[in-house]
PDB file of N, CA and C in Angstrom:
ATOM      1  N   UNK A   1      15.081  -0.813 -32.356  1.00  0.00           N
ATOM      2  CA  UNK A   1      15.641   0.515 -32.453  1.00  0.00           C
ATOM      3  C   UNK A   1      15.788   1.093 -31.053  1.00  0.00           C
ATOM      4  N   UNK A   2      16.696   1.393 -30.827  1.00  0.00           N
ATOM      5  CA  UNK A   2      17.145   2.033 -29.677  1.00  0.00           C
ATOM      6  C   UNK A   2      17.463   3.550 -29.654  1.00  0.00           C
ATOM      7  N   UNK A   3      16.565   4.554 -28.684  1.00  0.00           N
ATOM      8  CA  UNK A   3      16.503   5.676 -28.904  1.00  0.00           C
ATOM      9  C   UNK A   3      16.852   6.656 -27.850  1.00  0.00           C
ATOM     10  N   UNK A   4      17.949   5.971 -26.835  1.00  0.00           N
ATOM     11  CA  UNK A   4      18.751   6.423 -25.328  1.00  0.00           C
ATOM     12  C   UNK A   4      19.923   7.406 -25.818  1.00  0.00           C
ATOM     13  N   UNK A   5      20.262   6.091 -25.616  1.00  0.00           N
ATOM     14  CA  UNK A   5      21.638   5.901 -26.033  1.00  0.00           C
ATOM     15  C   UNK A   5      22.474   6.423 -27.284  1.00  0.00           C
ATOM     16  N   UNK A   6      23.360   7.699 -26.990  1.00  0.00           N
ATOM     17  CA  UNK A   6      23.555   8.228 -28.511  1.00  0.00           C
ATOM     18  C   UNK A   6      25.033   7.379 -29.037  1.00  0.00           C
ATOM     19  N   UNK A   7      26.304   7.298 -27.363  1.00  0.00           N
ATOM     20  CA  UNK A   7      27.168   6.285 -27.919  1.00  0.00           C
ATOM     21  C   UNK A   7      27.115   5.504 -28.966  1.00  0.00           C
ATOM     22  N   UNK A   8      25.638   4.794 -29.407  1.00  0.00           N
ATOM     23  CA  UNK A   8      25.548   3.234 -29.893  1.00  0.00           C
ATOM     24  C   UNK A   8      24.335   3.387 -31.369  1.00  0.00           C
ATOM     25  N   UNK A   9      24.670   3.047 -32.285  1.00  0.00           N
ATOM     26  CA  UNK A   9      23.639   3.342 -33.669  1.00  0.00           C
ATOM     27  C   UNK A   9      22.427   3.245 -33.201  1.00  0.00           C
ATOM     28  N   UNK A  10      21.628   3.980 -33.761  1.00  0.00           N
ATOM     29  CA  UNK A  10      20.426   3.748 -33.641  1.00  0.00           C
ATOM     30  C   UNK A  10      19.720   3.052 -33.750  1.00  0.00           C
ATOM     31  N   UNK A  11      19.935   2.065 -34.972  1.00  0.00           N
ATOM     32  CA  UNK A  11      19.017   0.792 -35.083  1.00  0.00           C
ATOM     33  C   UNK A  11      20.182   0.061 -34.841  1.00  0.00           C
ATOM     34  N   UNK A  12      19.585  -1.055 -33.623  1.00  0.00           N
ATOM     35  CA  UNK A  12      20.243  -2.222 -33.322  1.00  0.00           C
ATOM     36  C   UNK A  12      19.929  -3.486 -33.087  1.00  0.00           C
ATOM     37  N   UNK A  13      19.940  -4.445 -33.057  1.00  0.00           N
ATOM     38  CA  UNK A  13      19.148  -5.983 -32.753  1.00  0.00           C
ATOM     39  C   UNK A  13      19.435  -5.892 -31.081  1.00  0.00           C
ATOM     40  N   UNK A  14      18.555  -6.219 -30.510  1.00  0.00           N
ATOM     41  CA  UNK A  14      18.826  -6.728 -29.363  1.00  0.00           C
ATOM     42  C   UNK A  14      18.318  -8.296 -29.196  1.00  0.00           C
ATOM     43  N   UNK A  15      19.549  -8.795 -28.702  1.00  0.00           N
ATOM     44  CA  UNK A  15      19.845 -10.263 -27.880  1.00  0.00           C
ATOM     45  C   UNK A  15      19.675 -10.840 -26.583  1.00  0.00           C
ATOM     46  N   UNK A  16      18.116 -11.481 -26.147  1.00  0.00           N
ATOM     47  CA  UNK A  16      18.592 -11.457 -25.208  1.00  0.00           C
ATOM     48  C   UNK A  16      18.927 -13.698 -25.125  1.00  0.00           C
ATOM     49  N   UNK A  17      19.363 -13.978 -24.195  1.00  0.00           N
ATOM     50  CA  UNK A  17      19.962 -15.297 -24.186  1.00  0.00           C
ATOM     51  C   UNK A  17      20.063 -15.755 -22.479  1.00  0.00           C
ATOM     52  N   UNK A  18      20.640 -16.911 -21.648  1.00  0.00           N
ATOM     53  CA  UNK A  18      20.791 -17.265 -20.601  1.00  0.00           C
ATOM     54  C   UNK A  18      21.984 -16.649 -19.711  1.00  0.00           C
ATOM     55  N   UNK A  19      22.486 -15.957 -20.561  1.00  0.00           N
ATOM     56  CA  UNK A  19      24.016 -15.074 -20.059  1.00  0.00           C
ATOM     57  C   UNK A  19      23.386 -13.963 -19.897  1.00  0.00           C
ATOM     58  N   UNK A  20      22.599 -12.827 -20.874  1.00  0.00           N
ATOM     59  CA  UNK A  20      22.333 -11.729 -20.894  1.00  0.00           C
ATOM     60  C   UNK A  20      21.715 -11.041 -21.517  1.00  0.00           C
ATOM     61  N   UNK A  21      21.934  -9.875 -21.844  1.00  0.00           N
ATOM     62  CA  UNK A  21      21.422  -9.029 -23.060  1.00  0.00           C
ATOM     63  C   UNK A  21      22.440  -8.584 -24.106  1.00  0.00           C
ATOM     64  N   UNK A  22      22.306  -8.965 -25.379  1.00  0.00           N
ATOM     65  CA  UNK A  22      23.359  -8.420 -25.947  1.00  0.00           C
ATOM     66  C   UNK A  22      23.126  -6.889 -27.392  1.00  0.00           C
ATOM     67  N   UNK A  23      23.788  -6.321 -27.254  1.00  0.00           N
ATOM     68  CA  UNK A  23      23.479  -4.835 -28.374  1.00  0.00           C
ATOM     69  C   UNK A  23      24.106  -5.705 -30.221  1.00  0.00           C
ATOM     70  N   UNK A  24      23.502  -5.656 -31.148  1.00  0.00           N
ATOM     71  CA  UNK A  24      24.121  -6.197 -31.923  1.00  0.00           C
ATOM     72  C   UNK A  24      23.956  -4.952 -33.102  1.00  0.00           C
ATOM     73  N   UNK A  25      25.078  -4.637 -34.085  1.00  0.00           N
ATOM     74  CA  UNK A  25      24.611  -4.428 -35.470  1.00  0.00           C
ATOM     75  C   UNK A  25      24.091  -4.837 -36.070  1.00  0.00           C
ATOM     76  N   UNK A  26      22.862  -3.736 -36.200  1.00  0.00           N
ATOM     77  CA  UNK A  26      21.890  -4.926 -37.210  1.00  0.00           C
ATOM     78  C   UNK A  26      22.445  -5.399 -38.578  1.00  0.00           C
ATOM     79  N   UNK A  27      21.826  -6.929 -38.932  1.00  0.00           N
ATOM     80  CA  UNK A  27      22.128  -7.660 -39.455  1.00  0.00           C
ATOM     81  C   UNK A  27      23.449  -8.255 -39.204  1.00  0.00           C
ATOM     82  N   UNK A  28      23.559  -8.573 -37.920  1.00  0.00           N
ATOM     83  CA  UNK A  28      25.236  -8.972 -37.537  1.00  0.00           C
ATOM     84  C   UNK A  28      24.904 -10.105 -35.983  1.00  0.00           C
ATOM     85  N   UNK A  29      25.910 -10.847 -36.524  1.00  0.00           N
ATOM     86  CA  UNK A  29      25.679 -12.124 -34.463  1.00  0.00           C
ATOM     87  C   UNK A  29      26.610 -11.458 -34.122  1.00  0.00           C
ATOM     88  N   UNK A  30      27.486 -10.369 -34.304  1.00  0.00           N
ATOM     89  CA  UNK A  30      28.428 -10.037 -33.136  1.00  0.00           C
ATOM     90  C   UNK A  30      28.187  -8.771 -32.965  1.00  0.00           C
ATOM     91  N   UNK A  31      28.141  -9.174 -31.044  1.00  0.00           N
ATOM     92  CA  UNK A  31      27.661  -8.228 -30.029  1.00  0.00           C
ATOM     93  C   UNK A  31      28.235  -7.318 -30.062  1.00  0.00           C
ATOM     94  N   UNK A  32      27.961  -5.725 -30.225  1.00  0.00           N
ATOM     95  CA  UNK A  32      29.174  -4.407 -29.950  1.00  0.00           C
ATOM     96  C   UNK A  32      29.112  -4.407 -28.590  1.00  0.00           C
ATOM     97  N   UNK A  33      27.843  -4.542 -27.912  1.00  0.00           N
ATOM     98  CA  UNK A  33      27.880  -4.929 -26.182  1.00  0.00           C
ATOM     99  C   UNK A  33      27.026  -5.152 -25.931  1.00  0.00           C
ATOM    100  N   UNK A  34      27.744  -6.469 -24.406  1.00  0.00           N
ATOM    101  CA  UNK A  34      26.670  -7.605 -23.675  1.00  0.00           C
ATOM    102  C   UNK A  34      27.084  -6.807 -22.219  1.00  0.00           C
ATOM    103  N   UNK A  35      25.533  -7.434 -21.317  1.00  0.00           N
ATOM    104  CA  UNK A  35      25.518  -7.063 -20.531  1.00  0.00           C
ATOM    105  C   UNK A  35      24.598  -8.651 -19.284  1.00  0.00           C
ATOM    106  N   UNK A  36      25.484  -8.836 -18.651  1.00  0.00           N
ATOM    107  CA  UNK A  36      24.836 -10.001 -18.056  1.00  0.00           C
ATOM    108  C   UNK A  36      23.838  -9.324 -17.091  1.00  0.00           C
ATOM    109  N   UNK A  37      23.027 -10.330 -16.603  1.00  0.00           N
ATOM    110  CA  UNK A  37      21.680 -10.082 -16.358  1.00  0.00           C
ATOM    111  C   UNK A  37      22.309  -9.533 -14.561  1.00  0.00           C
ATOM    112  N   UNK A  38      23.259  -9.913 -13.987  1.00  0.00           N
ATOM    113  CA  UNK A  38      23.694  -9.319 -12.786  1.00  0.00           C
ATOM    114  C   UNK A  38      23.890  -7.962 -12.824  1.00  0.00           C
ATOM    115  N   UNK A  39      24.244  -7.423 -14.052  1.00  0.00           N
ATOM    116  CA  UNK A  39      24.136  -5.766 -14.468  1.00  0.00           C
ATOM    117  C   UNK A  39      23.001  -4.483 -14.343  1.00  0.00           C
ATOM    118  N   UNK A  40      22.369  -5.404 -14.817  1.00  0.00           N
ATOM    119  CA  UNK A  40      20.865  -5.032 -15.330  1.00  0.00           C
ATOM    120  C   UNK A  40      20.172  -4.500 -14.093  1.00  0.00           C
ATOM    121  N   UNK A  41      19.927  -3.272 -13.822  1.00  0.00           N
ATOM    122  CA  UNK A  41      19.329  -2.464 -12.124  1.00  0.00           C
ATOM    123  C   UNK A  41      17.678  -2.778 -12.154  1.00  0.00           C
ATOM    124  N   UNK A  42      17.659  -2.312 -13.772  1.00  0.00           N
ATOM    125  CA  UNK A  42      15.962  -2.978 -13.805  1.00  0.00           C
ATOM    126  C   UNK A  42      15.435  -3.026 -15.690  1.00  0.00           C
ATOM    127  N   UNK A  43      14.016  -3.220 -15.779  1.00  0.00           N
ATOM    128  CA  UNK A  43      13.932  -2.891 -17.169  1.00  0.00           C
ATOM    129  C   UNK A  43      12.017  -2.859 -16.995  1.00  0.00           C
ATOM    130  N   UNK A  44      11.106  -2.247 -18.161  1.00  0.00           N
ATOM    131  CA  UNK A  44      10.268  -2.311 -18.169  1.00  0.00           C
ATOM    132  C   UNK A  44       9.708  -1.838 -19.201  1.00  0.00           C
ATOM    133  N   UNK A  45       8.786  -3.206 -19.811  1.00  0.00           N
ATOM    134  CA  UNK A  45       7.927  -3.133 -21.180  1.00  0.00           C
ATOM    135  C   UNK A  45       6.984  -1.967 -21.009  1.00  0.00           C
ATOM    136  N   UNK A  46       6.464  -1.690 -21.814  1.00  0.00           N
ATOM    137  CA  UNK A  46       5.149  -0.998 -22.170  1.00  0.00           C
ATOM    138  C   UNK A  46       4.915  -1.289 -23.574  1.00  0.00           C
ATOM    139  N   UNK A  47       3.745  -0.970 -24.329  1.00  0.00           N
ATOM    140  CA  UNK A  47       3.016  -1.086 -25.264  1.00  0.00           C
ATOM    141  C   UNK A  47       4.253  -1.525 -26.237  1.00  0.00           C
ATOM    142  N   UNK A  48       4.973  -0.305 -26.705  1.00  0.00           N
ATOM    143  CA  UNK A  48       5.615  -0.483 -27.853  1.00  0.00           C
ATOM    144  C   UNK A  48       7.572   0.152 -27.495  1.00  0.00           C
ATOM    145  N   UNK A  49       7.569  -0.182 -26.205  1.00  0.00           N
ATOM    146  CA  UNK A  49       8.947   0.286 -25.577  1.00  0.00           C
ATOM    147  C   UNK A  49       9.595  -1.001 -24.724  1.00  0.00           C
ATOM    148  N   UNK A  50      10.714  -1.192 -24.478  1.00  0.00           N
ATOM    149  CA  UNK A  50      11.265  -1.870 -23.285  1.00  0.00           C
ATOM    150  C   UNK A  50      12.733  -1.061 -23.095  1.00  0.00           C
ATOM    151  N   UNK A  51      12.574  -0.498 -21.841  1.00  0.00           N
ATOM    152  CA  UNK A  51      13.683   0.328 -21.378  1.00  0.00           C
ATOM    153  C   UNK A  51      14.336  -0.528 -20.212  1.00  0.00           C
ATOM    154  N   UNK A  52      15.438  -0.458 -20.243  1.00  0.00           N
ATOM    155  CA  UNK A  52      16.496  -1.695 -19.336  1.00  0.00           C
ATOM    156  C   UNK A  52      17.278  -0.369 -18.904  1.00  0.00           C
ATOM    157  N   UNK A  53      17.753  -0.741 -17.560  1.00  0.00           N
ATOM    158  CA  UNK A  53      19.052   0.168 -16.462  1.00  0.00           C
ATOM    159  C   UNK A  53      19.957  -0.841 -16.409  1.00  0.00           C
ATOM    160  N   UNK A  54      21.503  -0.337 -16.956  1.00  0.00           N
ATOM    161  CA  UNK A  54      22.189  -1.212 -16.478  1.00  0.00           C
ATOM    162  C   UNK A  54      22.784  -0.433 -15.246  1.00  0.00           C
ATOM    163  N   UNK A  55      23.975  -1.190 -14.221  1.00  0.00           N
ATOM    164  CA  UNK A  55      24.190  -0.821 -13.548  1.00  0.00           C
ATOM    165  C   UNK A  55      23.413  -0.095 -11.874  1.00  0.00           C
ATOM    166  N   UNK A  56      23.629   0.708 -11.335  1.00  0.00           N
ATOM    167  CA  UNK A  56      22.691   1.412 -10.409  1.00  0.00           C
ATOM    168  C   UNK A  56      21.606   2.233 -10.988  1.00  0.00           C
ATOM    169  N   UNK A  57      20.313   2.350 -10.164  1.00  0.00           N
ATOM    170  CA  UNK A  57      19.256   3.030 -10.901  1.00  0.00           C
ATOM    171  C   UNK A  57      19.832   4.455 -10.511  1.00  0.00           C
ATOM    172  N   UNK A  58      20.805   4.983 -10.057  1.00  0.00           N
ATOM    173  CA  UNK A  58      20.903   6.283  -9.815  1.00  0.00           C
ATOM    174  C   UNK A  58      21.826   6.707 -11.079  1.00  0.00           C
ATOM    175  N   UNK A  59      22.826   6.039 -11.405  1.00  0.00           N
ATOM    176  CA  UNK A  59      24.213   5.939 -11.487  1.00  0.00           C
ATOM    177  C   UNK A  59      24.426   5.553 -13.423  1.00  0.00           C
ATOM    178  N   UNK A  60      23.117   4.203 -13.030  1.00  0.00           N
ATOM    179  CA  UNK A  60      23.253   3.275 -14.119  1.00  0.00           C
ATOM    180  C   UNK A  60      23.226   3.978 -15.988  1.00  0.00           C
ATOM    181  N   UNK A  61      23.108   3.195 -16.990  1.00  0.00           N
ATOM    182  CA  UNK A  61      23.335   3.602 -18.213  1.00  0.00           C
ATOM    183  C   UNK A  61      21.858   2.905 -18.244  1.00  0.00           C
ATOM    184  N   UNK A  62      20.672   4.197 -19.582  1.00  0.00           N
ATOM    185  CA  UNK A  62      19.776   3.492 -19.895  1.00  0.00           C
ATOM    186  C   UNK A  62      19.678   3.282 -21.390  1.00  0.00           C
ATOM    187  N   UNK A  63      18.686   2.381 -21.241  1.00  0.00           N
ATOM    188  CA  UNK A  63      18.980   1.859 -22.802  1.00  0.00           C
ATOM    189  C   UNK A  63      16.643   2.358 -23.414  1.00  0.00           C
ATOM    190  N   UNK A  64      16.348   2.294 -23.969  1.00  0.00           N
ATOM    191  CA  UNK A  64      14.832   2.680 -24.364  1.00  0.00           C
ATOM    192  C   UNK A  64      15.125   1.979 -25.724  1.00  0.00           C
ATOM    193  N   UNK A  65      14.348   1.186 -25.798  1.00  0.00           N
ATOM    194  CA  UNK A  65      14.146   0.287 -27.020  1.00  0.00           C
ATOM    195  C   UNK A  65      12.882   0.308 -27.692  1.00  0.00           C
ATOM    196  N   UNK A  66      12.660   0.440 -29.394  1.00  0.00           N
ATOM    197  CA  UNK A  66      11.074   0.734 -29.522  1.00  0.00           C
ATOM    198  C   UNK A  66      10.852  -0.846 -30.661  1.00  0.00           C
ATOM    199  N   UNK A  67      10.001  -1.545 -29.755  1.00  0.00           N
ATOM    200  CA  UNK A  67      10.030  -2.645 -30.085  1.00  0.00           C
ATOM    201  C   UNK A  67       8.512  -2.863 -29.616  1.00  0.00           C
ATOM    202  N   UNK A  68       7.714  -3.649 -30.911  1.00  0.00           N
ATOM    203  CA  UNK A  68       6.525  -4.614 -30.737  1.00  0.00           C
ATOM    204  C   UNK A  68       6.280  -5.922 -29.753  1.00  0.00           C
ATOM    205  N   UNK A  69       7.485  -6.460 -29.488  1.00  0.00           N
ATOM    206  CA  UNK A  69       7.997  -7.484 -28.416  1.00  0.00           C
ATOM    207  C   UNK A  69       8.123  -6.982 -27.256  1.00  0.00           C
ATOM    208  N   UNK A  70       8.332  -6.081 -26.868  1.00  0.00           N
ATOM    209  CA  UNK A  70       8.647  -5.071 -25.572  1.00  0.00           C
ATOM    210  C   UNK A  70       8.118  -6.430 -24.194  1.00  0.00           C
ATOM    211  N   UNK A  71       7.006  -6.618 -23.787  1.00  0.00           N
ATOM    212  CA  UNK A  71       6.700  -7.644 -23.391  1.00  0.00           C
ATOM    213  C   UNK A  71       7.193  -8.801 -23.320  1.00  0.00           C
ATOM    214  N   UNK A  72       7.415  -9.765 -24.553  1.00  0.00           N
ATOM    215  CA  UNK A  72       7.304 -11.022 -24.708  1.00  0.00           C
ATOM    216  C   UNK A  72       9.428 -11.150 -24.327  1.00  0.00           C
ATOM    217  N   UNK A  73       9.862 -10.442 -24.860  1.00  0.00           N
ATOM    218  CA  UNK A  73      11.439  -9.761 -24.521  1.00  0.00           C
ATOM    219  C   UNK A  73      11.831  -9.677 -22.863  1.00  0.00           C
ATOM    220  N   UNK A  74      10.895  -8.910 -22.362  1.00  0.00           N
ATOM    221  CA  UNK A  74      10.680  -8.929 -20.455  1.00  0.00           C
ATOM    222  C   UNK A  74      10.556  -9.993 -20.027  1.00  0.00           C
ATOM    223  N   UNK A  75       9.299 -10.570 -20.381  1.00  0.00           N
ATOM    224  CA  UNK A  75       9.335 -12.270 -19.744  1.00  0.00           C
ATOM    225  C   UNK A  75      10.222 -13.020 -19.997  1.00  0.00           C
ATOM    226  N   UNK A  76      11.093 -13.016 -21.236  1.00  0.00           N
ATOM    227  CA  UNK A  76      11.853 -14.388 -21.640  1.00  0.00           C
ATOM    228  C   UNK A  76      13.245 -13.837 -20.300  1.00  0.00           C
ATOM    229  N   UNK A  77      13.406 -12.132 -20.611  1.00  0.00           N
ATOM    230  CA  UNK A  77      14.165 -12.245 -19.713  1.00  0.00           C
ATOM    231  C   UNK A  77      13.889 -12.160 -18.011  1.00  0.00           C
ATOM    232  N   UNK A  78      12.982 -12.587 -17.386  1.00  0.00           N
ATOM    233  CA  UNK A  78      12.439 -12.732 -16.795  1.00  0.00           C
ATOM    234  C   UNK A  78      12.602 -14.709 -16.074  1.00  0.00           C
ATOM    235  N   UNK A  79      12.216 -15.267 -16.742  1.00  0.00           N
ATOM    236  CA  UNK A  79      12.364 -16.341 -16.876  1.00  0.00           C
ATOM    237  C   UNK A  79      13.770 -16.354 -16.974  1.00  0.00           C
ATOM    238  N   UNK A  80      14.744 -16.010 -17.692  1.00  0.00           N
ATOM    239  CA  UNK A  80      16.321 -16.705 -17.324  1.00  0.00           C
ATOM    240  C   UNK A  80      16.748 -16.322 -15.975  1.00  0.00           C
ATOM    241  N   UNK A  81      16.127 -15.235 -15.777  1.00  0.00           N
ATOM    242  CA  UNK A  81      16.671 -14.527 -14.315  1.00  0.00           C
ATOM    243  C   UNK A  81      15.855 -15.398 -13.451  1.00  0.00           C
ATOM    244  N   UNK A  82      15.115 -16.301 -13.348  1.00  0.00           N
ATOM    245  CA  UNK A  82      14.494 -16.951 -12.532  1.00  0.00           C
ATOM    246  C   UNK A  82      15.389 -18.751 -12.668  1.00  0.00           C
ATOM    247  N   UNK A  83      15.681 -18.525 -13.221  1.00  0.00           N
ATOM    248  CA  UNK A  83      16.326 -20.366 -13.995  1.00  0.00           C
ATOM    249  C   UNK A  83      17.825 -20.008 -13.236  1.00  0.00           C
ATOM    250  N   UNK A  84      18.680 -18.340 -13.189  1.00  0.00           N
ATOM    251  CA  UNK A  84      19.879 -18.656 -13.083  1.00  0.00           C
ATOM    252  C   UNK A  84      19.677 -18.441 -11.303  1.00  0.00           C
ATOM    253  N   UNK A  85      18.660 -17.503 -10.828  1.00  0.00           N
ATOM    254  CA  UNK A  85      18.287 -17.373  -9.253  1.00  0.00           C
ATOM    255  C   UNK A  85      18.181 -18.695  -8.571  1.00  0.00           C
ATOM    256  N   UNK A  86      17.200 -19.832  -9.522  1.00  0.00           N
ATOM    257  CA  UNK A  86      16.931 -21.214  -9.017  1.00  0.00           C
ATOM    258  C   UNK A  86      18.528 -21.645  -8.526  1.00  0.00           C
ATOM    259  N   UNK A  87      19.085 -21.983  -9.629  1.00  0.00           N
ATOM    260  CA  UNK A  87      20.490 -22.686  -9.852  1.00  0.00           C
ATOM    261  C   UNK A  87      21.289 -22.346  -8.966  1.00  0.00           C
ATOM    262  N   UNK A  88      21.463 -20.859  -8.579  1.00  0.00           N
ATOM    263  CA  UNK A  88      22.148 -20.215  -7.282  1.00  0.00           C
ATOM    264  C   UNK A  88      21.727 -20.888  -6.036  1.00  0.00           C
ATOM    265  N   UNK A  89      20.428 -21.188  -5.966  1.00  0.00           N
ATOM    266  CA  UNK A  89      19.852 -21.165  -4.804  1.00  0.00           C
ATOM    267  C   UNK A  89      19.890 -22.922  -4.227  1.00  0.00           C
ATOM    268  N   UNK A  90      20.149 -23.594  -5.317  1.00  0.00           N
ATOM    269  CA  UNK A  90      20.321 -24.674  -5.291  1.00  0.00           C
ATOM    270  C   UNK A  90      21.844 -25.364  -4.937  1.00  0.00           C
ATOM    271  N   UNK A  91      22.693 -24.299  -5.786  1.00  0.00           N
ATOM    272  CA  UNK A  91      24.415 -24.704  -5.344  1.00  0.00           C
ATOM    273  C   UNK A  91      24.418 -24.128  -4.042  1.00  0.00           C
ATOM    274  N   UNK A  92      23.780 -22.981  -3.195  1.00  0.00           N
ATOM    275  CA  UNK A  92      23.818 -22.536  -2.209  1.00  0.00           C
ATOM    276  C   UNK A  92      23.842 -23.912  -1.125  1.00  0.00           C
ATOM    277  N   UNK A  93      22.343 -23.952  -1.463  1.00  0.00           N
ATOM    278  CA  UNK A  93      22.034 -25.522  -0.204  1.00  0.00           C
ATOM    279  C   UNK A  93      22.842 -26.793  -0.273  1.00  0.00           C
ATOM    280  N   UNK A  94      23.045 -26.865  -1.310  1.00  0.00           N
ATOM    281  CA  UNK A  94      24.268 -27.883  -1.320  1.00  0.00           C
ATOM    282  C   UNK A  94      25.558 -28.114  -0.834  1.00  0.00           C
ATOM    283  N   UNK A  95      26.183 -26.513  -0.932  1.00  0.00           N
ATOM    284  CA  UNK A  95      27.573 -26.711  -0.356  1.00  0.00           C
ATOM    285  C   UNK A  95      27.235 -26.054   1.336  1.00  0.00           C
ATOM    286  N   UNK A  96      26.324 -25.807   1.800  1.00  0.00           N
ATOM    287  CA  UNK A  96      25.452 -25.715   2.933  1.00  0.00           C
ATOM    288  C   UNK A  96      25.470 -27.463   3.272  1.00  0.00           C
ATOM    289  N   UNK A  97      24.818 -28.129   2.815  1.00  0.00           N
ATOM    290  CA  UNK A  97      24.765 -29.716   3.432  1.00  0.00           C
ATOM    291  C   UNK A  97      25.986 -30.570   3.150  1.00  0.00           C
ATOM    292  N   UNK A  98      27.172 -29.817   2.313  1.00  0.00           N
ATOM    293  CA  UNK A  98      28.024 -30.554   2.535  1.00  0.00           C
ATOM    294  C   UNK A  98      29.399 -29.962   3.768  1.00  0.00           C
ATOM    295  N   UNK A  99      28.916 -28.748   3.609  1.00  0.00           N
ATOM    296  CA  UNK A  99      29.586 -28.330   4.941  1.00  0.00           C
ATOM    297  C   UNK A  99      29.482 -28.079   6.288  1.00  0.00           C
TER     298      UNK A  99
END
């Protein structure tokens, strides 16, 4: 349940995956809106919340989510943002040693 954001229903599934975060109707796989993780300014669990910034933290759109996962949701996305940073960092040095 998402409780920011008035644009977007109130109860919504959130998605997150190796591309991003996605907003879904609940009971629905299609996204009303995704947001890749390059978007994302910041986000942070607590007990029974995970609030995400997209865009600039001045500027940006927030989202407040009231979720039991709040945590376990941060790390997973946490971990992709670390898998797609690796992968960057790896095509970096490469076309570095081939040029």
């Amino acid at each position: 349940m998402q409780s920011y954001t008035k644009t977007l229903p109130k109860t919504l599934w959130l998605a997150v995956d190796e591309k991003g975060f996605h907003l879904l109707k609940r009971r629905s796989k299609d996204p009303l809106i995704s947001f890749p993780y390059k978007s994302i300014g910041s986000y942070s669990p607590s007990l029974r919340n995970l609030m995400i910034v997209t865009g600039s933290l001045t500027r940006g759109t927030k989202f407040m989510f009231n979720t039991t996962q709040a945590s376990q949701i941060a790390h997973l996305m946490r971990d992709y943002t670390s898998v797609i940073l690796s992968k960057r960092k790896q095509e970096t040095q490469q076309s570095k040693s081939q040029g």
